[in-house]
Structures are given as C-alpha cells and as structure tokens.
PDB file of N, CA and C in Angstrom:
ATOM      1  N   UNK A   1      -2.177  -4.958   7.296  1.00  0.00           N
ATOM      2  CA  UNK A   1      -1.401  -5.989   6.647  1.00  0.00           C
ATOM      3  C   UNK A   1       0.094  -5.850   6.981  1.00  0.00           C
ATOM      4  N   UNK A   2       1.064  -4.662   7.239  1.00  0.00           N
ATOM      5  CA  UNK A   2       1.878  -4.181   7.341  1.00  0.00           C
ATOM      6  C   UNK A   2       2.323  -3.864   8.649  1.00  0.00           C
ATOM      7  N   UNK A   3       3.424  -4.720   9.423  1.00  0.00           N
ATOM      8  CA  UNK A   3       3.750  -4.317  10.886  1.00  0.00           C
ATOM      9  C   UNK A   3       3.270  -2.743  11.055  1.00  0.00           C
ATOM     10  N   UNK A   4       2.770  -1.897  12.280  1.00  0.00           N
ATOM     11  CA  UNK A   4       3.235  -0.592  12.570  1.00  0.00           C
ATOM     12  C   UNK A   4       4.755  -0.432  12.573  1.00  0.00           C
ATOM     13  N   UNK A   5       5.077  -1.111  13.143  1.00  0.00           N
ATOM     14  CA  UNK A   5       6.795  -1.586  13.639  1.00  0.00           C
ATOM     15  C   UNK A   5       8.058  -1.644  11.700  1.00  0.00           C
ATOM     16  N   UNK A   6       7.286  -0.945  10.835  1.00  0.00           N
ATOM     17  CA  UNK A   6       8.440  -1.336   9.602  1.00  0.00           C
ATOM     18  C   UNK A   6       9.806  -1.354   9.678  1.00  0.00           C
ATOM     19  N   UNK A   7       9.998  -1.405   9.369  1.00  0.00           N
ATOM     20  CA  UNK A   7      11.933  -1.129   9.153  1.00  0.00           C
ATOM     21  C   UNK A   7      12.538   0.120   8.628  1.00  0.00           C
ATOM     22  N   UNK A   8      12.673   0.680   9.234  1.00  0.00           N
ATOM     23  CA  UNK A   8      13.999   1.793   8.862  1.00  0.00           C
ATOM     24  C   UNK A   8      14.530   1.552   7.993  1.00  0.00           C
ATOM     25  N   UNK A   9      15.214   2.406   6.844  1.00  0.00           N
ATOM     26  CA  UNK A   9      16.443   2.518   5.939  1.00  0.00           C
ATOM     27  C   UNK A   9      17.906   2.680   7.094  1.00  0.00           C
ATOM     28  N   UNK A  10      18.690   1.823   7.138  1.00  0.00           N
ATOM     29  CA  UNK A  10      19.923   2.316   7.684  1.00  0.00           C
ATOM     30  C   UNK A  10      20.634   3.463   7.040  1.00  0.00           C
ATOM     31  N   UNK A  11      20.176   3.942   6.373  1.00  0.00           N
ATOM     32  CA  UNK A  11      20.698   5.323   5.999  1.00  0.00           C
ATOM     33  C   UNK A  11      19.728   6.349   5.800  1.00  0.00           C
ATOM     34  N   UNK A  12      20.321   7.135   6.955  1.00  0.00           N
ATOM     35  CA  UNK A  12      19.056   8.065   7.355  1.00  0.00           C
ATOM     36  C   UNK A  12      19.157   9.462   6.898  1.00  0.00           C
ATOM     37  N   UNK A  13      20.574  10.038   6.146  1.00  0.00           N
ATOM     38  CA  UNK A  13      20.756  10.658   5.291  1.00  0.00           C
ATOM     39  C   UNK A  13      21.600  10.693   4.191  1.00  0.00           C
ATOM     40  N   UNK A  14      21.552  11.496   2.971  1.00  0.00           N
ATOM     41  CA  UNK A  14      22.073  10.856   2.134  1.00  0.00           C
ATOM     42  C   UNK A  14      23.599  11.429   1.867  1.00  0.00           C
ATOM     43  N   UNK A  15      24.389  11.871   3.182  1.00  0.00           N
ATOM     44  CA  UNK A  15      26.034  11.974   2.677  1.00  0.00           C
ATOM     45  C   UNK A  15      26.028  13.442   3.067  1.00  0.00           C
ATOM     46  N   UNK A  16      27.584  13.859   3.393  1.00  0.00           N
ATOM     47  CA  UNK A  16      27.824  15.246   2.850  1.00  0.00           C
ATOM     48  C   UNK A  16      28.124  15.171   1.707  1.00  0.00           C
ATOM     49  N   UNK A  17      28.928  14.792   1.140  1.00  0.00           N
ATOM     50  CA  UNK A  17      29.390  14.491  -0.450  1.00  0.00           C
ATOM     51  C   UNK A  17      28.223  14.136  -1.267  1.00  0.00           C
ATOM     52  N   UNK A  18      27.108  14.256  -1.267  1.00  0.00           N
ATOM     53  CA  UNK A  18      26.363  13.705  -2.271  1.00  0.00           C
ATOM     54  C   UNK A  18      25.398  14.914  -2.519  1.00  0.00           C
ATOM     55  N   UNK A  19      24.862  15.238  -3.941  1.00  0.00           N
ATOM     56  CA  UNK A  19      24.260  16.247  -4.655  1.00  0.00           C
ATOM     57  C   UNK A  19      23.071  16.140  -3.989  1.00  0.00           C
ATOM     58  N   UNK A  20      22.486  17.118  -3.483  1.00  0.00           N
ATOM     59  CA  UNK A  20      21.308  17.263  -2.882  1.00  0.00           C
ATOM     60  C   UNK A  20      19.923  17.310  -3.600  1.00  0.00           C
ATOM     61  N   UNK A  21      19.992  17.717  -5.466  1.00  0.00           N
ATOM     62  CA  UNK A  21      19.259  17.501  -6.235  1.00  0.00           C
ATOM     63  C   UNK A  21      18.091  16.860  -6.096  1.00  0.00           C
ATOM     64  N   UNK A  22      18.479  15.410  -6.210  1.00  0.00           N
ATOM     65  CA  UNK A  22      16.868  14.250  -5.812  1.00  0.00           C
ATOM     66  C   UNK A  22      16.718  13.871  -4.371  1.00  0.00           C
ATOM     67  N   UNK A  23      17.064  14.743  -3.442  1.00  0.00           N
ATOM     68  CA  UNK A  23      16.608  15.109  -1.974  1.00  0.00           C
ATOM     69  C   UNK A  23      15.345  15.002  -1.670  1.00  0.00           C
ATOM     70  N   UNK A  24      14.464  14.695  -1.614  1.00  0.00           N
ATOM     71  CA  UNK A  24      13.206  15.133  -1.275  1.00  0.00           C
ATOM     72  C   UNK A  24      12.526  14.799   0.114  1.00  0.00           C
ATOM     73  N   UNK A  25      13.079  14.662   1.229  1.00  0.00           N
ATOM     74  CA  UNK A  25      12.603  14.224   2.257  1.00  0.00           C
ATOM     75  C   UNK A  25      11.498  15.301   2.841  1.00  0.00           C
ATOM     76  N   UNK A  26      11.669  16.498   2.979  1.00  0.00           N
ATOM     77  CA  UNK A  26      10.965  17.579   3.073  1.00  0.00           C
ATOM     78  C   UNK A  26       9.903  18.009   2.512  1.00  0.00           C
ATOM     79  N   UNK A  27       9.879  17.847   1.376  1.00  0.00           N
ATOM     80  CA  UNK A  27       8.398  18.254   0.496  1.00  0.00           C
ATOM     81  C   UNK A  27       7.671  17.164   0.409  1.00  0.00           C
ATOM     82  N   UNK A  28       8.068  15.790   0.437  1.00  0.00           N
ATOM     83  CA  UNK A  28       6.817  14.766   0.549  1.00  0.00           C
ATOM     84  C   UNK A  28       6.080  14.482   1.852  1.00  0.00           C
ATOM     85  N   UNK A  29       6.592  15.412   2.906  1.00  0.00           N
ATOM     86  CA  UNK A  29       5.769  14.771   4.068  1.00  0.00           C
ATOM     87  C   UNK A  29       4.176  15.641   3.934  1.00  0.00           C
ATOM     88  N   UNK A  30       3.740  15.146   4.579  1.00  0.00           N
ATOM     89  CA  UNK A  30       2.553  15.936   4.749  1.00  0.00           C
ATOM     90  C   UNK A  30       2.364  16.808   5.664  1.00  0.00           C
ATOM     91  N   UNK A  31       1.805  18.231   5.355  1.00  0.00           N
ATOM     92  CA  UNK A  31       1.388  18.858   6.780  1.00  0.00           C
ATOM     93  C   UNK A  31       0.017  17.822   7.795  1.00  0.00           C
ATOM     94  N   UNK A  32      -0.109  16.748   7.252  1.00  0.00           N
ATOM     95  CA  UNK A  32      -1.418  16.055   8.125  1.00  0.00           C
ATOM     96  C   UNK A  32      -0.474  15.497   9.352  1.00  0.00           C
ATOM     97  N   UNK A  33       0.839  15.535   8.988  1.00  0.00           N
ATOM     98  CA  UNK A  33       1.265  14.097  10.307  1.00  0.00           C
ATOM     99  C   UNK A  33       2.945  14.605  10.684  1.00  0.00           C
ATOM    100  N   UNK A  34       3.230  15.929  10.014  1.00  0.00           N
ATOM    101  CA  UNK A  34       4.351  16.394   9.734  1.00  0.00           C
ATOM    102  C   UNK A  34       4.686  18.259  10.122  1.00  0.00           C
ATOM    103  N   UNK A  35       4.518  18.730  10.932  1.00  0.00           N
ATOM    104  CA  UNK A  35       4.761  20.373  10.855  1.00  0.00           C
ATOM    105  C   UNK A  35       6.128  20.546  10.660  1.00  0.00           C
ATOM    106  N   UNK A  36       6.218  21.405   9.494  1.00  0.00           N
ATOM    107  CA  UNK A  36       7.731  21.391   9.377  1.00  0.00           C
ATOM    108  C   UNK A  36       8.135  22.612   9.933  1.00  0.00           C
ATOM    109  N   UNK A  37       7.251  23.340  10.378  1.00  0.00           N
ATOM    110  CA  UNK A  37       7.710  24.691  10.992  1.00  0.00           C
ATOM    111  C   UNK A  37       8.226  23.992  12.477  1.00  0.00           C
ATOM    112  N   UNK A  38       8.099  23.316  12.687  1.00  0.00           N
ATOM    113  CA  UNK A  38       8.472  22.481  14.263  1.00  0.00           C
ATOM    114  C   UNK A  38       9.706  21.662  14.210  1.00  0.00           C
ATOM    115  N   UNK A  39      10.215  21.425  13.095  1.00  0.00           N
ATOM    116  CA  UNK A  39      11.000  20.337  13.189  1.00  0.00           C
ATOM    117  C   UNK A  39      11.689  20.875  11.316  1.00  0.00           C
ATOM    118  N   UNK A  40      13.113  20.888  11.369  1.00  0.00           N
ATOM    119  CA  UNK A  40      14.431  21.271  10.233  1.00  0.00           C
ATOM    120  C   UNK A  40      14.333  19.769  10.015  1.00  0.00           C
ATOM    121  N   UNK A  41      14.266  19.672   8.550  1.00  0.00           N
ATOM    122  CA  UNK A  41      14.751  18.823   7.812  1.00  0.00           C
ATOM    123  C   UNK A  41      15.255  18.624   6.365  1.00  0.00           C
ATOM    124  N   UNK A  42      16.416  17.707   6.055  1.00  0.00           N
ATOM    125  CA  UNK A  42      16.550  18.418   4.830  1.00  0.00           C
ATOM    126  C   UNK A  42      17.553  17.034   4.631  1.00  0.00           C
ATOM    127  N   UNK A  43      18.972  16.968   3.816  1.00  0.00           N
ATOM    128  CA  UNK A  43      19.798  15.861   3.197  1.00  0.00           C
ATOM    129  C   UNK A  43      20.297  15.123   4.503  1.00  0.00           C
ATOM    130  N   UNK A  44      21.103  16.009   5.460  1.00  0.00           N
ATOM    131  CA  UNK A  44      21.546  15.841   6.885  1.00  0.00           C
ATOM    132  C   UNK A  44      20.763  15.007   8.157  1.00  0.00           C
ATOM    133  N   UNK A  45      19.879  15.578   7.733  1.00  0.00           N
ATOM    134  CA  UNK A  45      18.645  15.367   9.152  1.00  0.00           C
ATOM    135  C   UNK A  45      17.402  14.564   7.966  1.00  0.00           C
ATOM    136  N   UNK A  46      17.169  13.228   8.861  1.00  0.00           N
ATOM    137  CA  UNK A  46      15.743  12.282   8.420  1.00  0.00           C
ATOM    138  C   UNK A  46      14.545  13.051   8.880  1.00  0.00           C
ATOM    139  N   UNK A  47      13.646  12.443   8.435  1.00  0.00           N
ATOM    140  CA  UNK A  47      12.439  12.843   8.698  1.00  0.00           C
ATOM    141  C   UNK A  47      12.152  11.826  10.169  1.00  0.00           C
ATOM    142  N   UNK A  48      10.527  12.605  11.387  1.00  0.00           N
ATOM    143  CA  UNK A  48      10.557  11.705  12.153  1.00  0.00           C
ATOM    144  C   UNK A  48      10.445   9.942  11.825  1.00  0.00           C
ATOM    145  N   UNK A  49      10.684   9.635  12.877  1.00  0.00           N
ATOM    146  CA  UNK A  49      10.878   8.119  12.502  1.00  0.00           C
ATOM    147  C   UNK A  49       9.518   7.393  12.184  1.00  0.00           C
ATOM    148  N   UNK A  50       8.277   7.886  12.632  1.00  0.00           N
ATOM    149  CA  UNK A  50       7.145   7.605  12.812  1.00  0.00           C
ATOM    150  C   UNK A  50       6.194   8.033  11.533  1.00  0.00           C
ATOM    151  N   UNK A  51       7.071   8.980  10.919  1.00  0.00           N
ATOM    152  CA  UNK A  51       6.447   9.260   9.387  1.00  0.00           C
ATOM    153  C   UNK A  51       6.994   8.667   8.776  1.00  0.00           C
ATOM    154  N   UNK A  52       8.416   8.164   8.964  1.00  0.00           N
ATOM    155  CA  UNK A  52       8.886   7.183   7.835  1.00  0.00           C
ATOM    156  C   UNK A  52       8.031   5.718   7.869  1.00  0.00           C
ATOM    157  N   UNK A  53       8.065   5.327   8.706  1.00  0.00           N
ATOM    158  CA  UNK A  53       6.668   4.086   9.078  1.00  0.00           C
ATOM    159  C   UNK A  53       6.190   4.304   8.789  1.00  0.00           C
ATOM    160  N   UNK A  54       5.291   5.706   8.908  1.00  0.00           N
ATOM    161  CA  UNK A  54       3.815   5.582   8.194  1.00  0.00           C
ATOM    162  C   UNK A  54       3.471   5.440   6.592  1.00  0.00           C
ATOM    163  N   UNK A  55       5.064   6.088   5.899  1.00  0.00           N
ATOM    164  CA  UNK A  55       5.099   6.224   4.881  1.00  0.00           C
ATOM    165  C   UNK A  55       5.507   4.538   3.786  1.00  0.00           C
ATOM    166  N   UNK A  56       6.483   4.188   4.758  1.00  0.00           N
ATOM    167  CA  UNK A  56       6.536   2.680   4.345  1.00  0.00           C
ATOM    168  C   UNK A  56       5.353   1.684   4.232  1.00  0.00           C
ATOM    169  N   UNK A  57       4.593   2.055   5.310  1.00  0.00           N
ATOM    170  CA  UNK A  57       3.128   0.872   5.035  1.00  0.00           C
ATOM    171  C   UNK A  57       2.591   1.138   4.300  1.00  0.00           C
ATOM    172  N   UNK A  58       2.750   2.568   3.831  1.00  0.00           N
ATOM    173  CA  UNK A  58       1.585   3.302   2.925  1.00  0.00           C
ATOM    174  C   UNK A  58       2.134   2.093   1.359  1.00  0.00           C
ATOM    175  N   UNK A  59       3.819   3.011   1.060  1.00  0.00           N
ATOM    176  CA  UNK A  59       4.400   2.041   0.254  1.00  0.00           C
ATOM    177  C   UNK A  59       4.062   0.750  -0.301  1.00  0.00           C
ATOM    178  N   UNK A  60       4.355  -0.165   1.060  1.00  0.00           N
ATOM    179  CA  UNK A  60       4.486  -1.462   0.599  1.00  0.00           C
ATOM    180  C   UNK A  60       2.676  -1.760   0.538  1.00  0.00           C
ATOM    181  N   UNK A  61       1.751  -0.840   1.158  1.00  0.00           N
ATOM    182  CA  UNK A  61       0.522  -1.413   0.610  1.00  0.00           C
ATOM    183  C   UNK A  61      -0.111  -0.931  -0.738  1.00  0.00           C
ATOM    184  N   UNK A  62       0.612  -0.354  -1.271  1.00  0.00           N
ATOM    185  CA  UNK A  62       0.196   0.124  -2.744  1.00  0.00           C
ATOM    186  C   UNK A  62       1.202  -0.952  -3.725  1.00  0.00           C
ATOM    187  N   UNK A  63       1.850  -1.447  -3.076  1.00  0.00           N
ATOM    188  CA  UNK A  63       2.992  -2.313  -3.867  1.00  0.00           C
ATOM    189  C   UNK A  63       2.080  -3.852  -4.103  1.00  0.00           C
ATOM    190  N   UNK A  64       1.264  -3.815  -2.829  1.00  0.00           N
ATOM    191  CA  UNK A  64       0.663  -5.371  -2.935  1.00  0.00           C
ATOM    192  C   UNK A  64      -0.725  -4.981  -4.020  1.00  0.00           C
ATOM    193  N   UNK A  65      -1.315  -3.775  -3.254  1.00  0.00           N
ATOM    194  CA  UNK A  65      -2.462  -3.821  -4.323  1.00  0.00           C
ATOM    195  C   UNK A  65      -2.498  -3.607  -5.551  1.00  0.00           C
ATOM    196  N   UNK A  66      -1.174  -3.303  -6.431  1.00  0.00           N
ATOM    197  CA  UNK A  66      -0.975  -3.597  -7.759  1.00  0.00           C
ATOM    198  C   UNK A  66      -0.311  -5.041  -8.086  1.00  0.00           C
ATOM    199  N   UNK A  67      -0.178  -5.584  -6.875  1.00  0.00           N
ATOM    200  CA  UNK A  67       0.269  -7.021  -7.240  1.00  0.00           C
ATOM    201  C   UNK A  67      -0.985  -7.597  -7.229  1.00  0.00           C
ATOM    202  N   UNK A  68      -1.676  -7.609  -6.697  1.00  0.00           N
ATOM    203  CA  UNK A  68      -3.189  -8.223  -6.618  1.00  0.00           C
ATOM    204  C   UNK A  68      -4.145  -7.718  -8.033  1.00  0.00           C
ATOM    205  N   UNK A  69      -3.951  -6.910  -8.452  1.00  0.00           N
ATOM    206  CA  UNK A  69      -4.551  -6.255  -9.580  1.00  0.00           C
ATOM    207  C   UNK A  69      -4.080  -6.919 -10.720  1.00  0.00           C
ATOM    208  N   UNK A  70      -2.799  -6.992 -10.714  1.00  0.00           N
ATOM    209  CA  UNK A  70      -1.923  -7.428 -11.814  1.00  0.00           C
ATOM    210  C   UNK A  70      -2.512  -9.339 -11.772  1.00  0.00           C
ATOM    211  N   UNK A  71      -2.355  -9.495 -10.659  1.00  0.00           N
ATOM    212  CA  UNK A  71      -2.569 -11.080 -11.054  1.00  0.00           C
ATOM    213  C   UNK A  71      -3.957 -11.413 -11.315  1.00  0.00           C
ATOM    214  N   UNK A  72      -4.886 -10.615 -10.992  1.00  0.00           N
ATOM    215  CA  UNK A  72      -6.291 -10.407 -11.309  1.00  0.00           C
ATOM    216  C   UNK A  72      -6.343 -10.443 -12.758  1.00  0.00           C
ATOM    217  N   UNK A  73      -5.569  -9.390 -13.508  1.00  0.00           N
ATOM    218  CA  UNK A  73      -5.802  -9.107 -14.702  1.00  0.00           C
ATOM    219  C   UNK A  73      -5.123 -10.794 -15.716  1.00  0.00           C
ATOM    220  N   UNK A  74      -4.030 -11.087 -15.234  1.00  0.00           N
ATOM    221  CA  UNK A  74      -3.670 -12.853 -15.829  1.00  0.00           C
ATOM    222  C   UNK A  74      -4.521 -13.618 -15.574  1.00  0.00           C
ATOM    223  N   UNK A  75      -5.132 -13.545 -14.537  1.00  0.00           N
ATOM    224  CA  UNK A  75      -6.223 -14.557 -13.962  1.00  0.00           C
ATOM    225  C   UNK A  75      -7.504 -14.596 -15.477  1.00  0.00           C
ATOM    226  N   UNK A  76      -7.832 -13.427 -15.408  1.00  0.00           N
ATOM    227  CA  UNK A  76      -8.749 -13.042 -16.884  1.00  0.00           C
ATOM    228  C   UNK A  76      -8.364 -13.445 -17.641  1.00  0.00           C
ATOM    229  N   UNK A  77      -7.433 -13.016 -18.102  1.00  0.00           N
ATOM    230  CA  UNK A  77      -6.629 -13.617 -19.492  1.00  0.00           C
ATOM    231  C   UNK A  77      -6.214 -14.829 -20.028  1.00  0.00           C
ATOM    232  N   UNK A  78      -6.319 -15.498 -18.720  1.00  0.00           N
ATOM    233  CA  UNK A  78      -6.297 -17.397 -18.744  1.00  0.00           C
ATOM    234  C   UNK A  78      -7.604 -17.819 -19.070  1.00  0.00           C
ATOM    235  N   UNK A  79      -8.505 -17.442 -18.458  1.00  0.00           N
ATOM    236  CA  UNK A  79      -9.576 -18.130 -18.032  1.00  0.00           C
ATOM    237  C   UNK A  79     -10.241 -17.555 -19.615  1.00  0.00           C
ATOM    238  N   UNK A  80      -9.832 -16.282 -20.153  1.00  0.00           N
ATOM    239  CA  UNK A  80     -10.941 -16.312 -21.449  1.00  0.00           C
ATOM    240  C   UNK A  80      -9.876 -16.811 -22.879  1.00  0.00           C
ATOM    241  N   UNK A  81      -8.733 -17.252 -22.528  1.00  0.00           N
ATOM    242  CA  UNK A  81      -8.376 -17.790 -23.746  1.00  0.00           C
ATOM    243  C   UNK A  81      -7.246 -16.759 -24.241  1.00  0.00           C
ATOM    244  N   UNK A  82      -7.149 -15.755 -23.741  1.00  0.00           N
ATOM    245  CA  UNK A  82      -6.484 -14.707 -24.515  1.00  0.00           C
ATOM    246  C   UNK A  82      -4.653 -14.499 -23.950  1.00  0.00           C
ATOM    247  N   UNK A  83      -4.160 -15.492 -23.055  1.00  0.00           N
ATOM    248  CA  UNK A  83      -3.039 -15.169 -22.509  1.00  0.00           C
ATOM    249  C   UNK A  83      -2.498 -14.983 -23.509  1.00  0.00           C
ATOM    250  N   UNK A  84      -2.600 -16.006 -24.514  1.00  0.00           N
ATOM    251  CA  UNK A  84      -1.511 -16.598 -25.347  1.00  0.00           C
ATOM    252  C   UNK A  84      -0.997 -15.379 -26.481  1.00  0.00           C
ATOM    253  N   UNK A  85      -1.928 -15.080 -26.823  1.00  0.00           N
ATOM    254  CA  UNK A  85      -1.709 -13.729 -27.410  1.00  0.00           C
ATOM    255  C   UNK A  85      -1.943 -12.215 -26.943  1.00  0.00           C
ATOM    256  N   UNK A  86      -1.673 -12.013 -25.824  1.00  0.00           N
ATOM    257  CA  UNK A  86      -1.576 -10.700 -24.826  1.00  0.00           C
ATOM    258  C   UNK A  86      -0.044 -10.733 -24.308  1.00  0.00           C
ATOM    259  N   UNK A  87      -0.188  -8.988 -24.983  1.00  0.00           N
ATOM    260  CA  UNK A  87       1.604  -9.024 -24.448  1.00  0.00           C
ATOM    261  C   UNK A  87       1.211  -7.938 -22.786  1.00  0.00           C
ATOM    262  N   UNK A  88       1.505  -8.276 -21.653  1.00  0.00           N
ATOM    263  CA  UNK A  88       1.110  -7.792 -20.583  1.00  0.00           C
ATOM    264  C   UNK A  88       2.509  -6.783 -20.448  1.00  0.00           C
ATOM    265  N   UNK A  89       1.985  -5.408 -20.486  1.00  0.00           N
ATOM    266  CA  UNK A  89       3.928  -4.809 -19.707  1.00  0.00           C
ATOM    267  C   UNK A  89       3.658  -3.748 -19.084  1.00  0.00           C
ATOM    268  N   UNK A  90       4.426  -3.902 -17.900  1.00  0.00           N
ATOM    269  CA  UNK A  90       4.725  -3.214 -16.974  1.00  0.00           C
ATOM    270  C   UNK A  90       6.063  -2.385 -16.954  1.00  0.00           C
ATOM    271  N   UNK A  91       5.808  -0.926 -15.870  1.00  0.00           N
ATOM    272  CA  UNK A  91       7.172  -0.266 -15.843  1.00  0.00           C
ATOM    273  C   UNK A  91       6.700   0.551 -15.164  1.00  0.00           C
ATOM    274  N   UNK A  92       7.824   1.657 -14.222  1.00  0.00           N
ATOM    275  CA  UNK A  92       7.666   1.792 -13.218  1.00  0.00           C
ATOM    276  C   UNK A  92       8.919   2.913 -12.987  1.00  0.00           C
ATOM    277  N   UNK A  93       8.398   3.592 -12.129  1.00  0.00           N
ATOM    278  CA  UNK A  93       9.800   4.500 -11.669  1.00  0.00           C
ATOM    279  C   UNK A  93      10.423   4.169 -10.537  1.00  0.00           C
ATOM    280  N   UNK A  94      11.119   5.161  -9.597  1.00  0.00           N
ATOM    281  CA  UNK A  94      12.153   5.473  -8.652  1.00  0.00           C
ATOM    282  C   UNK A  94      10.928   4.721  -6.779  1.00  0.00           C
ATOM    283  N   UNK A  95       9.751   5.054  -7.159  1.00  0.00           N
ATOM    284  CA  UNK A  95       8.719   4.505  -5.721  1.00  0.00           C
ATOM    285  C   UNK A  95       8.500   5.957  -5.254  1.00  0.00           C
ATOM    286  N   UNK A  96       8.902   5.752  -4.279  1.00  0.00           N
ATOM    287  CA  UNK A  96       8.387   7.031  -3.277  1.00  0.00           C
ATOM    288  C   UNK A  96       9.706   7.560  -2.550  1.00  0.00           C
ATOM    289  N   UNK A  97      10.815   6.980  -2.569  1.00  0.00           N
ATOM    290  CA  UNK A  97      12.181   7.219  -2.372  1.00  0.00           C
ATOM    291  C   UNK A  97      12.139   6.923  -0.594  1.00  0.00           C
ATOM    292  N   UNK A  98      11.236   6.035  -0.215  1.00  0.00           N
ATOM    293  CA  UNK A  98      11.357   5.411   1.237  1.00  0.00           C
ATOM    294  C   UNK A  98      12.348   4.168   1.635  1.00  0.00           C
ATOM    295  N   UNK A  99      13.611   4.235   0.894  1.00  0.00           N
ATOM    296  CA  UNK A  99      14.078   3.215   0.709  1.00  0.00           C
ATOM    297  C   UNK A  99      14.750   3.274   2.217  1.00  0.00           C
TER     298      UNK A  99
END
C-alpha cells in the first residue's frame, strides 16, 4: 500500500544542543534488518536510510489499519442504532518517533 520509496524526515539528527534523553534511534531498530555492531549510531548519526523506510511503511500501515478499524467500529454503531448514544474516544501517544 505504501511506496518502498517513503520520505525521509529532513532532519536526520536531532541537534548538538538538544538533550539526548528521548533519543531512541538505536534501540528501536531491529537486529533482523539492523547490526549495530557494524554500523555507530546514536543523536548525531541517523539510522540506515533503508530502515528508516522500512520503518515508515511499517508506521503509516498500522496508522491506516486503525483507521479502518475505527471506521468499522462507527459503521456498527450506525447501522444498530447506538451512535447516538456512544461516546467513541480515542488517544494516543508520541508514534514510533519516525517523524
């Protein structure tokens, strides 16, 4: 569903000046597609470019299949009468930080 080809973040690290705290480029890759003994990475240095793709499709296809779920679940809720009194809510954190 998702180009191979995604889009890059134009910012491929996050600053010298900036707290390294919610950093995480390093611990979310996987050893399946990622050896980190082969390749330093950390606030300075992105991850390869080809895991960030892989990681974006992953993204944006978990983004649609809760959109599809979600409208599934209104779809129900119309059709048996119950919209009107169903409070539907959603919330959500930070993603996967593939921005």
């Amino acid at each position: 569903m998702y180009d191979t080809e995604a889009p890059l973040s134009p910012h491929q690290t996050i600053g010298t000046d900036v707290p390294t705290l919610g950093c995480s480029q390093c611990g979310f890759a996987s050893p399946l597609y990622y050896d980190k003994t082969k390749y330093e990475c950390g606030p300075q240095r992105a991850m390869p470019r080809a895991l960030q793709r892989l990681y974006r499709r992953g993204y944006y296809a978990s983004v649609s299949f809760i959109d599809d779920e979600i409208g599934r679940l209104l779809a129900v809720l119309d059709s048996t009468g119950l919209a009107d009194d169903t409070a539907v809510v959603l919330f959500g954190d930070h993603g996967w930080k593939v921005a």
